[in-house]
PDB file of N, CA and C in Angstrom:
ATOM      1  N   UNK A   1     -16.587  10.512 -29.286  1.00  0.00           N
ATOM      2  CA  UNK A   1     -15.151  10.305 -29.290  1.00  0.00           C
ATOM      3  C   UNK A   1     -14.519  10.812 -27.997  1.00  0.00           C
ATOM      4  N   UNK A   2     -14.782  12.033 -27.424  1.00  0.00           N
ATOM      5  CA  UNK A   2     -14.641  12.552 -26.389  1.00  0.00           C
ATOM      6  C   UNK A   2     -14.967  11.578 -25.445  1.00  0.00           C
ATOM      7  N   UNK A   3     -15.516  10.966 -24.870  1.00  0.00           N
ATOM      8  CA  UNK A   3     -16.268   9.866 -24.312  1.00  0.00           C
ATOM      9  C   UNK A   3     -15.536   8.691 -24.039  1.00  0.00           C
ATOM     10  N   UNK A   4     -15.307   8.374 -25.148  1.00  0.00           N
ATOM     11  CA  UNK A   4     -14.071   7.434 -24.909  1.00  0.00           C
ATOM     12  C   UNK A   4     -12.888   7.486 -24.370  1.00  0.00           C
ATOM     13  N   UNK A   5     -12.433   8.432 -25.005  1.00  0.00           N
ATOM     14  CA  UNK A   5     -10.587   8.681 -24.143  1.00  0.00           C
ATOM     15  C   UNK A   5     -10.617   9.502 -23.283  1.00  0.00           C
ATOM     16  N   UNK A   6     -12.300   9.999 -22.355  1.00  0.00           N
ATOM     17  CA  UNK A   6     -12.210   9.926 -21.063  1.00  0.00           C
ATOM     18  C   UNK A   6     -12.138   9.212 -20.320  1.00  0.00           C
ATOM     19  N   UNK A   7     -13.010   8.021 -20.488  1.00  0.00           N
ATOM     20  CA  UNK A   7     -12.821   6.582 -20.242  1.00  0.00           C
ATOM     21  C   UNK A   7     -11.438   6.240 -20.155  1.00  0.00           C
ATOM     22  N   UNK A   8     -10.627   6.183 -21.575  1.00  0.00           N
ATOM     23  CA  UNK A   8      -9.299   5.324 -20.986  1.00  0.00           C
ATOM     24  C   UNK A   8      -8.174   6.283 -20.490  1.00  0.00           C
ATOM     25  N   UNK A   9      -8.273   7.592 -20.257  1.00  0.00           N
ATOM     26  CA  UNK A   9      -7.950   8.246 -19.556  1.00  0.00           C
ATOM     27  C   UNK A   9      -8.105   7.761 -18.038  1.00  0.00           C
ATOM     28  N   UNK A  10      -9.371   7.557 -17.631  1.00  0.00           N
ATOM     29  CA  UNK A  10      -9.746   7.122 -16.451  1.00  0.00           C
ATOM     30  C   UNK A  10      -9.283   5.691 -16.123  1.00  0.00           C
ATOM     31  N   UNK A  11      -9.182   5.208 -16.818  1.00  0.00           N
ATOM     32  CA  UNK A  11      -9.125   3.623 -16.185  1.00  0.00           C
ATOM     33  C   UNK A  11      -7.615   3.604 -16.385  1.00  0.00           C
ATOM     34  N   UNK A  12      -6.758   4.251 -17.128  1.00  0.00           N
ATOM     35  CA  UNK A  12      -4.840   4.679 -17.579  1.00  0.00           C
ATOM     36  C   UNK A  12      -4.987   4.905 -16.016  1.00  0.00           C
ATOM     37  N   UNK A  13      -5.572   6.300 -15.034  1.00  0.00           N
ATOM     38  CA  UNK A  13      -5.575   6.655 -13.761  1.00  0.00           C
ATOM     39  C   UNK A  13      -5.506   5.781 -12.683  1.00  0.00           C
ATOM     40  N   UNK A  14      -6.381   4.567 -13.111  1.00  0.00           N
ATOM     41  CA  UNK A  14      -7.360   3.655 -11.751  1.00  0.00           C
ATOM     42  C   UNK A  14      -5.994   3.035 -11.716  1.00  0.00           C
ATOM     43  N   UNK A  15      -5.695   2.434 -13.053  1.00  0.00           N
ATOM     44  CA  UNK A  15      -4.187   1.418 -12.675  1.00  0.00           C
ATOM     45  C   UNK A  15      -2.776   2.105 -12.013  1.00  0.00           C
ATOM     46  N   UNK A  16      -2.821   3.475 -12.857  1.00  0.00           N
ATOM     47  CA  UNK A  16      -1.758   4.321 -12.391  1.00  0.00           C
ATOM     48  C   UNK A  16      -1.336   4.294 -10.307  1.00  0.00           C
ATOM     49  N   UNK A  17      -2.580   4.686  -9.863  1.00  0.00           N
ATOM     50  CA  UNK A  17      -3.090   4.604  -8.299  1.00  0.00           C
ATOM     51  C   UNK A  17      -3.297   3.601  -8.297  1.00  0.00           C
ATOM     52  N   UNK A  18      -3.664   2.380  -9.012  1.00  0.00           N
ATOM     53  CA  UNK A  18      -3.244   1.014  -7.947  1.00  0.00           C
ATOM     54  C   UNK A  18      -1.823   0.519  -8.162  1.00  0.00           C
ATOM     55  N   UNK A  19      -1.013   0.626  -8.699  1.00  0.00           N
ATOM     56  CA  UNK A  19       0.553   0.330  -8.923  1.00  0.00           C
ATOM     57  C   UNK A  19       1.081   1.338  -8.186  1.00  0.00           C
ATOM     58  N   UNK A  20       0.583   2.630  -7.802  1.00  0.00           N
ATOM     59  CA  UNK A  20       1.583   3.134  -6.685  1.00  0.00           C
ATOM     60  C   UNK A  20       1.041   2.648  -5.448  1.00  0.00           C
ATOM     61  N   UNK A  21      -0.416   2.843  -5.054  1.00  0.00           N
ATOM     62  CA  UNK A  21      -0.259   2.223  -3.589  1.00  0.00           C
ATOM     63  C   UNK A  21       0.146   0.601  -3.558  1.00  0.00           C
ATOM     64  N   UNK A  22       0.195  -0.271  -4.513  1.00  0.00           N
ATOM     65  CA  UNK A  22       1.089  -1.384  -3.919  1.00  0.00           C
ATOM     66  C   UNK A  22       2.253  -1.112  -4.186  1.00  0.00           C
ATOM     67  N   UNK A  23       2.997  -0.696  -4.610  1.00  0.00           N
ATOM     68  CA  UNK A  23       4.568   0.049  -4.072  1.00  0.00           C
ATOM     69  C   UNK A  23       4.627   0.649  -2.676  1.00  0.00           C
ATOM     70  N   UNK A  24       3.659   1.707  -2.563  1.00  0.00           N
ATOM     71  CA  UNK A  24       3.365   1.913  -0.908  1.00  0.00           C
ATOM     72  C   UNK A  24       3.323   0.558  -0.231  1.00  0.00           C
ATOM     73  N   UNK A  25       2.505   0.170  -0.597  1.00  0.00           N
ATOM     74  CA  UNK A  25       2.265  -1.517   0.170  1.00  0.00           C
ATOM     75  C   UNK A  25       3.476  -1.885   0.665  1.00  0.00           C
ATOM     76  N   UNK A  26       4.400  -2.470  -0.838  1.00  0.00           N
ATOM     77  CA  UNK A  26       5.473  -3.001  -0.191  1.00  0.00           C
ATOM     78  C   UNK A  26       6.651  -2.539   0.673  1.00  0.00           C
ATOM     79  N   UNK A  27       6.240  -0.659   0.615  1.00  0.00           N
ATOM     80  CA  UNK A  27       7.129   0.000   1.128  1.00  0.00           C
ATOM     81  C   UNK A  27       6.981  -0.747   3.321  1.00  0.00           C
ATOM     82  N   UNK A  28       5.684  -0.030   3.305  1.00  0.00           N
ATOM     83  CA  UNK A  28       5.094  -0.320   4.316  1.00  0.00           C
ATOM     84  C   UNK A  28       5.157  -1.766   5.036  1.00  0.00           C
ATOM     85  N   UNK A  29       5.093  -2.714   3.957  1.00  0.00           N
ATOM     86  CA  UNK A  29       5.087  -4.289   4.601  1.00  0.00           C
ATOM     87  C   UNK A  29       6.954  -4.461   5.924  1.00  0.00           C
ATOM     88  N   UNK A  30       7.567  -3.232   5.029  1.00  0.00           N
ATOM     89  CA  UNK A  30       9.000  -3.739   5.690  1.00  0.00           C
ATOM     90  C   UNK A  30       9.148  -2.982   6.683  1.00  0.00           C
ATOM     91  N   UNK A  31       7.832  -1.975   6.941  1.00  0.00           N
ATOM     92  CA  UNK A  31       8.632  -0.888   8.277  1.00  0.00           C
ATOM     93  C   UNK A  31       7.988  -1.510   9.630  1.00  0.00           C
ATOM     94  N   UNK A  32       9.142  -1.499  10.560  1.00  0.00           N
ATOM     95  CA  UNK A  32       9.045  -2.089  11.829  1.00  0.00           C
ATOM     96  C   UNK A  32       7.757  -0.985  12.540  1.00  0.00           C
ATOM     97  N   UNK A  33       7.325  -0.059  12.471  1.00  0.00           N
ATOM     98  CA  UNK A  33       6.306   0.729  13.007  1.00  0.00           C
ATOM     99  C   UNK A  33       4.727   0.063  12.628  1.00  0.00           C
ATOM    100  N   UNK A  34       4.542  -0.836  11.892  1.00  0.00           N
ATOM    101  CA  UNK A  34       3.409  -1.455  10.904  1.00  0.00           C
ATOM    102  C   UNK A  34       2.997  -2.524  11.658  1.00  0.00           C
ATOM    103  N   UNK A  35       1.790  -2.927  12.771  1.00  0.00           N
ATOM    104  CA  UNK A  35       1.905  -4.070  13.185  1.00  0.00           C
ATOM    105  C   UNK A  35       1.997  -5.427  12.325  1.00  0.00           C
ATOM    106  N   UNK A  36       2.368  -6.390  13.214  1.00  0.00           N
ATOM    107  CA  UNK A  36       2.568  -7.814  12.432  1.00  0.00           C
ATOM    108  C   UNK A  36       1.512  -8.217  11.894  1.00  0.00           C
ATOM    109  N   UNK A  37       0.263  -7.741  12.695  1.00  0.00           N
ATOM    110  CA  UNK A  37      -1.026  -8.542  12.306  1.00  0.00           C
ATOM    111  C   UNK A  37      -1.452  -7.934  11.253  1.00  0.00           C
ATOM    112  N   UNK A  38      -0.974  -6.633  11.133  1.00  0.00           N
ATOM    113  CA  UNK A  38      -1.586  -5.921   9.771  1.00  0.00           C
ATOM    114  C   UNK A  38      -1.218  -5.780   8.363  1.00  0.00           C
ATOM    115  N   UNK A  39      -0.013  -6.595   8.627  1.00  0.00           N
ATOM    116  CA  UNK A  39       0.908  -6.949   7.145  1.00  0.00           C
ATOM    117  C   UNK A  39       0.559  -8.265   6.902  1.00  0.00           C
ATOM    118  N   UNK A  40      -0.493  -9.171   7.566  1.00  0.00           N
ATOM    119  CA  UNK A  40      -1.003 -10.316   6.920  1.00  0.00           C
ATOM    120  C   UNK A  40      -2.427  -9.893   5.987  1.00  0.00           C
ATOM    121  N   UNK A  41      -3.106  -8.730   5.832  1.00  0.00           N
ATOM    122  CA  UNK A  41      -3.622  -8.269   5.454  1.00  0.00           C
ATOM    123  C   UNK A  41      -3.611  -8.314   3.963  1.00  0.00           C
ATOM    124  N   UNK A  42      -2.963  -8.034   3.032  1.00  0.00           N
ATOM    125  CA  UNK A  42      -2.063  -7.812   1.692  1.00  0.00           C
ATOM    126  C   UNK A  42      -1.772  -9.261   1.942  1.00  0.00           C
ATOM    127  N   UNK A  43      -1.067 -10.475   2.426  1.00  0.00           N
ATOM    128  CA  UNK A  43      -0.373 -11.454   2.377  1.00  0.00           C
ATOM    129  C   UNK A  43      -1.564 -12.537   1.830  1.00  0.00           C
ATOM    130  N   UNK A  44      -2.652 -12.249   2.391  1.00  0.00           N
ATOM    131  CA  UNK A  44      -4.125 -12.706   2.838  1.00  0.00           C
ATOM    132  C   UNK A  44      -4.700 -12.645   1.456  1.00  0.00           C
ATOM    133  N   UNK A  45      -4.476 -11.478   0.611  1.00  0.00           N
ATOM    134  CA  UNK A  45      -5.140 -11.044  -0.710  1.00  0.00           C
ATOM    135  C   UNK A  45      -4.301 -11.749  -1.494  1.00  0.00           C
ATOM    136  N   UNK A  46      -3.020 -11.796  -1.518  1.00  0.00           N
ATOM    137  CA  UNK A  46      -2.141 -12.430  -2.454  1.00  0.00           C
ATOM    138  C   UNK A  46      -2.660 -14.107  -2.758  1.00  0.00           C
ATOM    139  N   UNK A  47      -2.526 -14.313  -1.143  1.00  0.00           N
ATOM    140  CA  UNK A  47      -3.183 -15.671  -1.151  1.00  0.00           C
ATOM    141  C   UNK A  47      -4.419 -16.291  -1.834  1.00  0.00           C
ATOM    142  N   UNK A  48      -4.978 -15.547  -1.556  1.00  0.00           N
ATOM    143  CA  UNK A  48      -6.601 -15.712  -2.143  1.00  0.00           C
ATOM    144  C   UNK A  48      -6.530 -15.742  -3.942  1.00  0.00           C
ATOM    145  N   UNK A  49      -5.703 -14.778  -4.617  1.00  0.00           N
ATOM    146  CA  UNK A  49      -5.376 -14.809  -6.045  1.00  0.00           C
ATOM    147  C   UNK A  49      -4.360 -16.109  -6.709  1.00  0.00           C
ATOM    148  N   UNK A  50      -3.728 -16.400  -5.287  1.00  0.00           N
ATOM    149  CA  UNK A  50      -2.588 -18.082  -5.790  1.00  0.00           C
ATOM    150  C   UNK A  50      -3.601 -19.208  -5.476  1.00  0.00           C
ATOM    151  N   UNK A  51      -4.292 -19.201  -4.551  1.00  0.00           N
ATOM    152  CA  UNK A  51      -4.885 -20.469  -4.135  1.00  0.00           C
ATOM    153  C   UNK A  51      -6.011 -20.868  -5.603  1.00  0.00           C
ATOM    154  N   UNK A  52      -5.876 -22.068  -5.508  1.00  0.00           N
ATOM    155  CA  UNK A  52      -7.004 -22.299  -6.956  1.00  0.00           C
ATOM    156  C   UNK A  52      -8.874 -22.734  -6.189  1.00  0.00           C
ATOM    157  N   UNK A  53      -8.988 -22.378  -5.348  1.00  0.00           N
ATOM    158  CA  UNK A  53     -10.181 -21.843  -4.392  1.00  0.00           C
ATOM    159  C   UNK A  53     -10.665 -20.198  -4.945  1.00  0.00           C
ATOM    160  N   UNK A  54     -11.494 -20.457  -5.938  1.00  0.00           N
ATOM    161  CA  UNK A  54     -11.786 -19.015  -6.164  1.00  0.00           C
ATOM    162  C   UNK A  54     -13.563 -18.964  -6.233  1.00  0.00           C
ATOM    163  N   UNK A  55     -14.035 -17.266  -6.165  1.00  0.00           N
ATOM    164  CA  UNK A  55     -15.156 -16.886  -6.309  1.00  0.00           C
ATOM    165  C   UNK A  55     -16.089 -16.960  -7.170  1.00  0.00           C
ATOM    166  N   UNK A  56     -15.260 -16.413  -8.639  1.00  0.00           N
ATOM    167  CA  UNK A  56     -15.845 -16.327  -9.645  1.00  0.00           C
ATOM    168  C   UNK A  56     -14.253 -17.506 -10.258  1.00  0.00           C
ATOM    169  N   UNK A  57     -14.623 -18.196 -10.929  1.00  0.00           N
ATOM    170  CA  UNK A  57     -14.042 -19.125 -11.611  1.00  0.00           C
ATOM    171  C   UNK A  57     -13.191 -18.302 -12.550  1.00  0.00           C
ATOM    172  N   UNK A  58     -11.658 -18.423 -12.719  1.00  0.00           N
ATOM    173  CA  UNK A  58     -10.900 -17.984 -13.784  1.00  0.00           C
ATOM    174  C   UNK A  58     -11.449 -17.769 -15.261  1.00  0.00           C
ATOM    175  N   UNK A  59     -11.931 -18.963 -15.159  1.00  0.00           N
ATOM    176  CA  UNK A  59     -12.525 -19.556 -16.898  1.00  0.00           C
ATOM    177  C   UNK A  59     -13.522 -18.612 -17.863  1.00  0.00           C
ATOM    178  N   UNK A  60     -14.060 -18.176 -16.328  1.00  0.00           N
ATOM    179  CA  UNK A  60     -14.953 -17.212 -17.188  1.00  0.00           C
ATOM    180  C   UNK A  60     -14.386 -15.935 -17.667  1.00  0.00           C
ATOM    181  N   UNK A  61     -14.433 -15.666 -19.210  1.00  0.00           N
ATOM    182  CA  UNK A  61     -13.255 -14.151 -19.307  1.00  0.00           C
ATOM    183  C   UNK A  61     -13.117 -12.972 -19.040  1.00  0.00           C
ATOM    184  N   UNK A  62     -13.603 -11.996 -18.588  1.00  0.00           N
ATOM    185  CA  UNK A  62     -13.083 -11.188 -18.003  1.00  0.00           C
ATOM    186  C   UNK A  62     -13.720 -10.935 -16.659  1.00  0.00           C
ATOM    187  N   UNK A  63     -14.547 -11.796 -16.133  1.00  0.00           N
ATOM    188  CA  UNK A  63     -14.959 -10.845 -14.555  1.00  0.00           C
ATOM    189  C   UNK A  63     -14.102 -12.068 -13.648  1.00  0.00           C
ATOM    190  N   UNK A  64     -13.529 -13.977 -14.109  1.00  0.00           N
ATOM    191  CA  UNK A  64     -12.936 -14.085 -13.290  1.00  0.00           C
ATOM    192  C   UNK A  64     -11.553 -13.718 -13.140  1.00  0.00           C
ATOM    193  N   UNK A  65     -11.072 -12.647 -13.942  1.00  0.00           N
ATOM    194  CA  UNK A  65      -9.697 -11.871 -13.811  1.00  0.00           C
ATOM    195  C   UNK A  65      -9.931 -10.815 -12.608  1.00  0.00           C
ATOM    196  N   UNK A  66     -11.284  -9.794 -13.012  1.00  0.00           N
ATOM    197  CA  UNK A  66     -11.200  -9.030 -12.323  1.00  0.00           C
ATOM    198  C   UNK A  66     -11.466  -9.292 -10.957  1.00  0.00           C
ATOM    199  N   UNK A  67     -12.698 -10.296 -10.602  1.00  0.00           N
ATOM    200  CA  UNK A  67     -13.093 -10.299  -9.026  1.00  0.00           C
ATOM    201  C   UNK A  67     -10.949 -10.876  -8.387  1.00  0.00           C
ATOM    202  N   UNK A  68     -10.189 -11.314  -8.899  1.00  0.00           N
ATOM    203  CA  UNK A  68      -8.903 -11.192  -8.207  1.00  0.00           C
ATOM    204  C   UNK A  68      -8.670 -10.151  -8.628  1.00  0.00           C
ATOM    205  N   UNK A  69      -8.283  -9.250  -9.147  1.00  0.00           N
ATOM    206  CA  UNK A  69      -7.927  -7.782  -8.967  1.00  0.00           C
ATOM    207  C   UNK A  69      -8.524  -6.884  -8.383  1.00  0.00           C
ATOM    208  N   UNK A  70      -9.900  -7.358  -7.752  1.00  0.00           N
ATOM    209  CA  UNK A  70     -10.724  -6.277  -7.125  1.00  0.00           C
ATOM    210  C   UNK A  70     -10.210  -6.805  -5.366  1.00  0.00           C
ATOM    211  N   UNK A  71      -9.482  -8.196  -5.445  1.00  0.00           N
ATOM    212  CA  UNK A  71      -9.654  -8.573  -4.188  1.00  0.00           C
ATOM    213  C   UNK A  71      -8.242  -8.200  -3.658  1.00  0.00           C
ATOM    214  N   UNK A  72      -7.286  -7.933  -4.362  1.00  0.00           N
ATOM    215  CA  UNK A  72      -5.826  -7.468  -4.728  1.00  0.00           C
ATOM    216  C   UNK A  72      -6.086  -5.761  -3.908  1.00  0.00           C
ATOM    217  N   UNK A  73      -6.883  -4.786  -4.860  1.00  0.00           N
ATOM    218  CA  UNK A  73      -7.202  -3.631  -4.757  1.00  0.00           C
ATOM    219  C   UNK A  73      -7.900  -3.565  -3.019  1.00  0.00           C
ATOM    220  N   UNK A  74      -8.964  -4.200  -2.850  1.00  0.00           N
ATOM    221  CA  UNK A  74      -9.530  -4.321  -1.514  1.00  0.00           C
ATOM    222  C   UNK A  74      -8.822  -4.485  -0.227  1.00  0.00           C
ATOM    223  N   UNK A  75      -7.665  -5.202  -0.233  1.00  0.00           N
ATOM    224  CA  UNK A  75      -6.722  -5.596   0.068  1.00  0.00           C
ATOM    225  C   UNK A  75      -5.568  -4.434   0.818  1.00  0.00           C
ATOM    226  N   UNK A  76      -5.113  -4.386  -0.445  1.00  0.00           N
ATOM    227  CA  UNK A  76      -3.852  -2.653  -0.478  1.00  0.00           C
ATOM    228  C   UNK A  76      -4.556  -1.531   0.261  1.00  0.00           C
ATOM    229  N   UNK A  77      -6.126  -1.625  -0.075  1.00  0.00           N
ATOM    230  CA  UNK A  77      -6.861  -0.226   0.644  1.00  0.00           C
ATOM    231  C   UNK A  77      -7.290  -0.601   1.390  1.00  0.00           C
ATOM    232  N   UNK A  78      -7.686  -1.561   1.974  1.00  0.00           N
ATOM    233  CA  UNK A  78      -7.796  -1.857   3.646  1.00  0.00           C
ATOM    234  C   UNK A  78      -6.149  -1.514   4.538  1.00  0.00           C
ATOM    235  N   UNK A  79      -5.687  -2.474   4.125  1.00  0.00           N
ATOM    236  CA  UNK A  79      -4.206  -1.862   4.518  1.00  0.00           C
ATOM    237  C   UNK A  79      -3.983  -0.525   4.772  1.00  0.00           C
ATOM    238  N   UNK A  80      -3.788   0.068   3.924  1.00  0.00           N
ATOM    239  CA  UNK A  80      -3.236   1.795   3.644  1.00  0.00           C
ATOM    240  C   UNK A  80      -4.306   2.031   4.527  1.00  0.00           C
ATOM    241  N   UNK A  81      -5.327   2.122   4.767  1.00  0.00           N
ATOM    242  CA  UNK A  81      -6.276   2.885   5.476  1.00  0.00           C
ATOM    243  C   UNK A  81      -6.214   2.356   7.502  1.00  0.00           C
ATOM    244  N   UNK A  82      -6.042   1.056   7.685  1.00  0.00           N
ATOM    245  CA  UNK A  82      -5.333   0.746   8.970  1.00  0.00           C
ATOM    246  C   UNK A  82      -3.948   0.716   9.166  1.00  0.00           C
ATOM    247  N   UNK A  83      -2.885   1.328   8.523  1.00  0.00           N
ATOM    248  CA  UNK A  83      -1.892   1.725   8.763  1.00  0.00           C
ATOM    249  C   UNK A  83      -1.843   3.044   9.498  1.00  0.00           C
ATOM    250  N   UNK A  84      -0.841   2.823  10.670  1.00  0.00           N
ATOM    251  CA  UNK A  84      -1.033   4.909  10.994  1.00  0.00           C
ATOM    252  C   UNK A  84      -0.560   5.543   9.858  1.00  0.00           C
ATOM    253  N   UNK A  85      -1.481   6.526  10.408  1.00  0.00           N
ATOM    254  CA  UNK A  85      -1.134   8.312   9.093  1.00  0.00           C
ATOM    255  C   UNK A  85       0.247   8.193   9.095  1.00  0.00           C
ATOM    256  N   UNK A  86       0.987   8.419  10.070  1.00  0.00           N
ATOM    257  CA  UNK A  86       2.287   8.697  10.215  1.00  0.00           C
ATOM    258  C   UNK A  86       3.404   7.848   9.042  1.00  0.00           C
ATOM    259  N   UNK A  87       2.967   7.042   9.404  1.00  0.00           N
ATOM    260  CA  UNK A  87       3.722   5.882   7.983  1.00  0.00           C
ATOM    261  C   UNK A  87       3.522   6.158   6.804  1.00  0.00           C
ATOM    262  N   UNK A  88       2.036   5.986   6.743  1.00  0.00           N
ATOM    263  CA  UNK A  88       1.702   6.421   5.412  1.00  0.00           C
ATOM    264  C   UNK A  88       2.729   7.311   4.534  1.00  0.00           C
ATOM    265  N   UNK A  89       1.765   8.761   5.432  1.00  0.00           N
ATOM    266  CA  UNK A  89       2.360   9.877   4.907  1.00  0.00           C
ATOM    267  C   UNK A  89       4.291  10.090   4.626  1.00  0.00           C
ATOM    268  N   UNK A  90       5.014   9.306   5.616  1.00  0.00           N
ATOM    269  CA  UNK A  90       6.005   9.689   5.598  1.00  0.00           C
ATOM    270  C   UNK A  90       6.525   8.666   4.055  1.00  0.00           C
ATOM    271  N   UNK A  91       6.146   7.623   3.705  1.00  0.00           N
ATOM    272  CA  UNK A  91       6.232   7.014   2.882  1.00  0.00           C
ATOM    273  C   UNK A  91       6.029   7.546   1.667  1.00  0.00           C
ATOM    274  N   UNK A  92       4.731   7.888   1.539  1.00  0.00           N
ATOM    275  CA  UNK A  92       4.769   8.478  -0.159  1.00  0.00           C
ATOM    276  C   UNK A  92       5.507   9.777  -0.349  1.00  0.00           C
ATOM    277  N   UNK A  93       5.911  10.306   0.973  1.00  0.00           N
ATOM    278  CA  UNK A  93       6.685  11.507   0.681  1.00  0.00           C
ATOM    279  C   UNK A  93       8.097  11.039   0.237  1.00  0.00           C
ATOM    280  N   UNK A  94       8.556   9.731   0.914  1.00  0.00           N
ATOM    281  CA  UNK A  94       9.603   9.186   0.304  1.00  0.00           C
ATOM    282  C   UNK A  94       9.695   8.840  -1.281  1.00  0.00           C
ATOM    283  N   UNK A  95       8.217   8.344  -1.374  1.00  0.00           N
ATOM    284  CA  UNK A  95       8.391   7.894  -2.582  1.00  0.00           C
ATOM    285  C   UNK A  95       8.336   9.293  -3.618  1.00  0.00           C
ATOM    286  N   UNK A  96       7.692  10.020  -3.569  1.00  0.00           N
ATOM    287  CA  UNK A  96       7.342  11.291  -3.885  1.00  0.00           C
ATOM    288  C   UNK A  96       8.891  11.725  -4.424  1.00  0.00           C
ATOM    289  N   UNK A  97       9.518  11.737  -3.468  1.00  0.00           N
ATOM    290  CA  UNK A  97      11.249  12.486  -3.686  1.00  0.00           C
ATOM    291  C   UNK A  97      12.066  11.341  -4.243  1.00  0.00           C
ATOM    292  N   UNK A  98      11.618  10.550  -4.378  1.00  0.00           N
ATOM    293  CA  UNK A  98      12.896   9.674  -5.242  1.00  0.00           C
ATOM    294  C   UNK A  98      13.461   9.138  -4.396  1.00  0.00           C
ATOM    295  N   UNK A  99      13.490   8.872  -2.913  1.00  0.00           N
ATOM    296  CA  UNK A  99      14.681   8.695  -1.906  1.00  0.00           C
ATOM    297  C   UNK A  99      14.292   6.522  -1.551  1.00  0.00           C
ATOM    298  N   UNK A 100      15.132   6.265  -1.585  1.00  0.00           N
ATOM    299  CA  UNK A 100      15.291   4.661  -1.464  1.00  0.00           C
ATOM    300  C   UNK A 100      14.281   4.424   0.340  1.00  0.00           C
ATOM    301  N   UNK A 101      14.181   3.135  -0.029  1.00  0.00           N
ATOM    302  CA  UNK A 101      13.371   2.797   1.692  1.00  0.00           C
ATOM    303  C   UNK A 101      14.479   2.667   2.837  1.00  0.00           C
ATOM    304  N   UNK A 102      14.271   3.446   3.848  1.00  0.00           N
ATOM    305  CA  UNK A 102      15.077   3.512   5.076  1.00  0.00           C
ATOM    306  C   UNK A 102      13.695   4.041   6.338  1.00  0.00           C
ATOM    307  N   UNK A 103      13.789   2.870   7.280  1.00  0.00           N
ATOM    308  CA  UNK A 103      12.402   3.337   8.138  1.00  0.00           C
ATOM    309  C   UNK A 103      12.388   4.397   8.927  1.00  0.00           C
ATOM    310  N   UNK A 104      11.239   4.605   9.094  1.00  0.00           N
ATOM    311  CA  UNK A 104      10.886   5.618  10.073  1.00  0.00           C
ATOM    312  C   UNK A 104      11.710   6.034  11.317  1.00  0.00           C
ATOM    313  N   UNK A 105      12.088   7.038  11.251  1.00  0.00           N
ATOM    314  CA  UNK A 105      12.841   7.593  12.334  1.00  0.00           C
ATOM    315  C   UNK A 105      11.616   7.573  13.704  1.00  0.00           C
ATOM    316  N   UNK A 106      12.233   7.266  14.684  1.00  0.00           N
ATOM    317  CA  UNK A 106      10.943   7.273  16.033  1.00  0.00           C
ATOM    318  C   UNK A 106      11.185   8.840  16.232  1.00  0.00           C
ATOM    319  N   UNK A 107      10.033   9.514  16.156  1.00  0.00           N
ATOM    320  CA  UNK A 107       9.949  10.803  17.341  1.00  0.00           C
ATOM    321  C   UNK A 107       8.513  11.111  17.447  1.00  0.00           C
ATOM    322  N   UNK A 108       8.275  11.013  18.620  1.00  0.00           N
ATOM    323  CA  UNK A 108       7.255  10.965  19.348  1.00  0.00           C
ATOM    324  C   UNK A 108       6.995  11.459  20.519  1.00  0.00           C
ATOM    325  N   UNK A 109       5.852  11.086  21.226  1.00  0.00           N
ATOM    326  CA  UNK A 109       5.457  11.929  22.771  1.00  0.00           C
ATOM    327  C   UNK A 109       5.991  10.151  23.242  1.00  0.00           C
ATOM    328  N   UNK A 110       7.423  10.648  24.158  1.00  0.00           N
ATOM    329  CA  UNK A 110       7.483   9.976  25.478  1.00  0.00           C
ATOM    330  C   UNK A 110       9.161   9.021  24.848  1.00  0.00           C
ATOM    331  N   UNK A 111       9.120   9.307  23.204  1.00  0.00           N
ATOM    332  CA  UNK A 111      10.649   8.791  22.402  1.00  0.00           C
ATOM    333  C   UNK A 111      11.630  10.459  22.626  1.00  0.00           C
ATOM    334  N   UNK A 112      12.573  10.598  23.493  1.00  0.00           N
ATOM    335  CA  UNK A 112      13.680  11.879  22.987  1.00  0.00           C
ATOM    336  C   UNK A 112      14.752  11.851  23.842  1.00  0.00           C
ATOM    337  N   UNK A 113      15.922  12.147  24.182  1.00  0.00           N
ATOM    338  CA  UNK A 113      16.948  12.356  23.831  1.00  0.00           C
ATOM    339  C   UNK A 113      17.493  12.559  25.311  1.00  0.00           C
ATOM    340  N   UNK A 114      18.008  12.418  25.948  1.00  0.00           N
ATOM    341  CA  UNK A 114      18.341  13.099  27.905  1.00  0.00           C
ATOM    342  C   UNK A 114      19.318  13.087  27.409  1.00  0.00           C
ATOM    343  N   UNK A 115      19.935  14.944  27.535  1.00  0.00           N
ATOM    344  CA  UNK A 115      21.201  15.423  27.224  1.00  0.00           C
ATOM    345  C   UNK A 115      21.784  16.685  28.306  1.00  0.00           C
ATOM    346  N   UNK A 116      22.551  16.580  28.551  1.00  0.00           N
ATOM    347  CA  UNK A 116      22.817  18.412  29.537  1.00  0.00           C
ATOM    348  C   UNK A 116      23.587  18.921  28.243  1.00  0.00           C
ATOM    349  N   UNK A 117      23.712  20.370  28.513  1.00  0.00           N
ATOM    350  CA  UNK A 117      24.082  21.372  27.613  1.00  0.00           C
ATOM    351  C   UNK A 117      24.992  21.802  28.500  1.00  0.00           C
ATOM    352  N   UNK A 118      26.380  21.672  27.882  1.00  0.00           N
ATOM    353  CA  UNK A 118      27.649  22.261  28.315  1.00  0.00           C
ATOM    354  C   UNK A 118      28.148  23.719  27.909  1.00  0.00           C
ATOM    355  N   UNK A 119      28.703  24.205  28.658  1.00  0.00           N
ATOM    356  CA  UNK A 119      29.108  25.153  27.853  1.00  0.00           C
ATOM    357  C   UNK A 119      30.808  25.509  27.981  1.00  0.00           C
ATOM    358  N   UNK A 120      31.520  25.384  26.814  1.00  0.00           N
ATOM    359  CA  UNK A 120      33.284  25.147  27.007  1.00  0.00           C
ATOM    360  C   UNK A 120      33.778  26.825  26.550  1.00  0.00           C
TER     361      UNK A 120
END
């Protein structure tokens, strides 16, 4: 018995972490810091699950569901993993706090500010 509702404990988890990193996903698809070529990535997986060109045939019941959800999952984590850290991280910290999507502030080596300091 134990055995079991470790199991769906575990697999409650697997979905839990794949519904937040595609929320990351879509966080990420909109920030201008993300190259272009790398947000066809995810676009690419979507595609592959609409097109009726498939691997394992729908028909069959449950592995042609999953090989598109594994290609969905493959997808989001290729992504997240060639995205810079910087995004990433600043993202789930957004998401983390509850705070709505607003992009990345630039600060960086060679992005800052030419100011003189007055004194009145």
């Amino acid at each position: 018995m134990g055995i079991r509702l470790r199991r769906y404990f575990s697999s409650f988890s697997l979905m839990r972490s794949i519904a937040s990193n595609a929320r990351l996903a879509v966080r990420l698809m909109r920030e201008p810091r993300v190259p272009l070529l790398l947000k066809t990535l995810p676009i690419l997986g979507v595609g592959y699950v609409l097109s009726p060109i498939d691997l394992v045939p729908d028909v069959l019941p449950i592995v042609g569901q999953l090989d598109d959800l594994a290609i969905i999952a493959l997808a989001i984590e290729g992504f997240l993993k060639l995205t810079p850290s910087d995004a990433v991280a600043f993202h789930r910290a957004s998401i983390a706090e509850g705070r709505r999507y607003a992009p990345m502030v630039r600060t960086g080596p060679g992005e800052y500010i030419d100011a003189e300091f007055r004194r009145d």
